[in-house]
C-alpha atoms as a PDB file:
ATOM      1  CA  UNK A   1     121.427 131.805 101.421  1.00  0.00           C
ATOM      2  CA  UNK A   2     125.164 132.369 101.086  1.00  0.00           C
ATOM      3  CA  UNK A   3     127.877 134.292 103.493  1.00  0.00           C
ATOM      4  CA  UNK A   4     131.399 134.617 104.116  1.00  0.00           C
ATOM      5  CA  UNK A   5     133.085 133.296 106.738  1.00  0.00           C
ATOM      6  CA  UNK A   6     133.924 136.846 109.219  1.00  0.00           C
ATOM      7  CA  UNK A   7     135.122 135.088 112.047  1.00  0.00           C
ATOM      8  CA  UNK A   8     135.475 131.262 113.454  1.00  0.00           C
ATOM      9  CA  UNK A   9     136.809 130.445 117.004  1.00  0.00           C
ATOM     10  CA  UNK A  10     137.944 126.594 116.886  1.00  0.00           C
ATOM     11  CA  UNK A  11     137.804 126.350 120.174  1.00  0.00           C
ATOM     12  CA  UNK A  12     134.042 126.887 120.587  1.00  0.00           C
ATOM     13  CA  UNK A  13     133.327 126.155 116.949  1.00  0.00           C
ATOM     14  CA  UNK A  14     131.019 129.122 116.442  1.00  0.00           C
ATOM     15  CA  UNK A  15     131.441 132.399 114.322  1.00  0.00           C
ATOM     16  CA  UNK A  16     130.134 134.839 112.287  1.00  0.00           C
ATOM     17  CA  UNK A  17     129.271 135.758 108.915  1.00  0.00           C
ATOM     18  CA  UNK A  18     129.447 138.681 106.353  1.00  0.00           C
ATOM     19  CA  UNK A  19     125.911 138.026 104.121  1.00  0.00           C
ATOM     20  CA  UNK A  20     125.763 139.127 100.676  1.00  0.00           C
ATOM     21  CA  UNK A  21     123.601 141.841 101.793  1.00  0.00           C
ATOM     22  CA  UNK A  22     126.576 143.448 104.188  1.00  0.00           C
ATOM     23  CA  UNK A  23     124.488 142.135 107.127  1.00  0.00           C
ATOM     24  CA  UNK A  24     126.039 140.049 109.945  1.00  0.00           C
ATOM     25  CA  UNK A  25     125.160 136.691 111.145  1.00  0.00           C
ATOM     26  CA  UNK A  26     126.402 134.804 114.099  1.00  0.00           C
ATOM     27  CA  UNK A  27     126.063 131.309 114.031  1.00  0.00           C
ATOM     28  CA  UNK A  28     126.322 128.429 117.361  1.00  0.00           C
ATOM     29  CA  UNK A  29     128.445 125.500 117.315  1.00  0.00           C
ATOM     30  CA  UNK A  30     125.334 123.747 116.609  1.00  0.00           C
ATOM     31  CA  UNK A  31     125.243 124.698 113.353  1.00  0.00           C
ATOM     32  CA  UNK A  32     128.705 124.224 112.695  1.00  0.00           C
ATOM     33  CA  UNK A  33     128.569 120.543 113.913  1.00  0.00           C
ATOM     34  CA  UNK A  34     125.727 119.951 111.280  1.00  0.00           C
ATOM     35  CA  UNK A  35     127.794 120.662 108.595  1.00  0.00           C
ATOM     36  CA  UNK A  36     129.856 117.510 109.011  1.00  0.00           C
ATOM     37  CA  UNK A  37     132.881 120.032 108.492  1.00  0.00           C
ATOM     38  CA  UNK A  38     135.919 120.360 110.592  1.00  0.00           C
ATOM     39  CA  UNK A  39     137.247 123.957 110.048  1.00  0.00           C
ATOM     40  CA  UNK A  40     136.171 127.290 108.360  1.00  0.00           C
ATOM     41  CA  UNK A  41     138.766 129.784 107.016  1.00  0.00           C
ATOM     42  CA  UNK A  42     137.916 133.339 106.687  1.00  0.00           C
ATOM     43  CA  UNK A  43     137.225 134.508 104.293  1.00  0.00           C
ATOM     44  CA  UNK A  44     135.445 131.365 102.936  1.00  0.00           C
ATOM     45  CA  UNK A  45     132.143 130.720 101.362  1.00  0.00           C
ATOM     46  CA  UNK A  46     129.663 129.343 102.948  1.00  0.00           C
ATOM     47  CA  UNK A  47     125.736 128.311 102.618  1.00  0.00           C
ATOM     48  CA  UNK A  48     123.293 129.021 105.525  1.00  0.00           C
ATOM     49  CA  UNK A  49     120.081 126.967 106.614  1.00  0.00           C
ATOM     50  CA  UNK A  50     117.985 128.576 109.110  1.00  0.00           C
ATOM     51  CA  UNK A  51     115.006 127.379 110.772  1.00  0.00           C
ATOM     52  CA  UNK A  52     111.473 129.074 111.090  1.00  0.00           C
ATOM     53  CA  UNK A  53     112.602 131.632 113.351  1.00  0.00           C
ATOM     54  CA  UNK A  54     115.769 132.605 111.802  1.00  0.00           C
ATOM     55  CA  UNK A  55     118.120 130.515 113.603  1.00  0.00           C
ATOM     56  CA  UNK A  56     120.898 129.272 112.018  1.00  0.00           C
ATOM     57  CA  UNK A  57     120.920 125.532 111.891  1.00  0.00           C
ATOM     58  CA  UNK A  58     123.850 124.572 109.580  1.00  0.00           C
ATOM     59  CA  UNK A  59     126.600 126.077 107.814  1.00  0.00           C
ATOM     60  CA  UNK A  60     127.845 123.932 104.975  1.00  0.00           C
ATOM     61  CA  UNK A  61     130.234 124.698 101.682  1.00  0.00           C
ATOM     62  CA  UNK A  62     128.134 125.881  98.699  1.00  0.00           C
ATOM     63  CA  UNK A  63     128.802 122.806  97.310  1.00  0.00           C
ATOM     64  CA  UNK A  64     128.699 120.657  99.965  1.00  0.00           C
ATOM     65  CA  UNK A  65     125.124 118.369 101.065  1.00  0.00           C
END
C-alpha cells in the first residue's frame, strides 16, 4: 500500500498519511524506525506495511527494501 507523507514531527518521529483512497493513517515512531530512514518530507511518497490487525509496522520509500 502507498501514501503520502501529511504530517511528520521529528521530534517524536511519528506522523500521518494521506492514502490513495483520501483516507488518513497515523503511523508510531515504531514504524518509522523500521524503515532505516532518517526524515520524511511532506508531501513524499511512501509505502506502508501493516500487521494483521492493521497496525502500521514500517513506512519505507516505494523504492526502498
Amino acid at each position: 500500500m502507498q501514501g503520502t507523507v501529511a504530517t511528520f514531527d521529528a521530534q517524536t518521529r511519528s506522523g500521518t498519511l494521506l492514502l490513495d483512497d483520501g483516507a488518513e493513517l497515523a503511523f508510531p515512531a515504531a514504524a518509522f524506525d523500521a524503515s532505516g530512514l532518517r526524515l520524511l518530507r511532506l508531501g513524499q511518497r511512501v509505502r506502508v506495511e501493516r500487521d494483521g490487525s492493521g497496525r502500521v509496522t514500517r513506512v519505507t520509500l516505494p523504492t526502498y527494501d
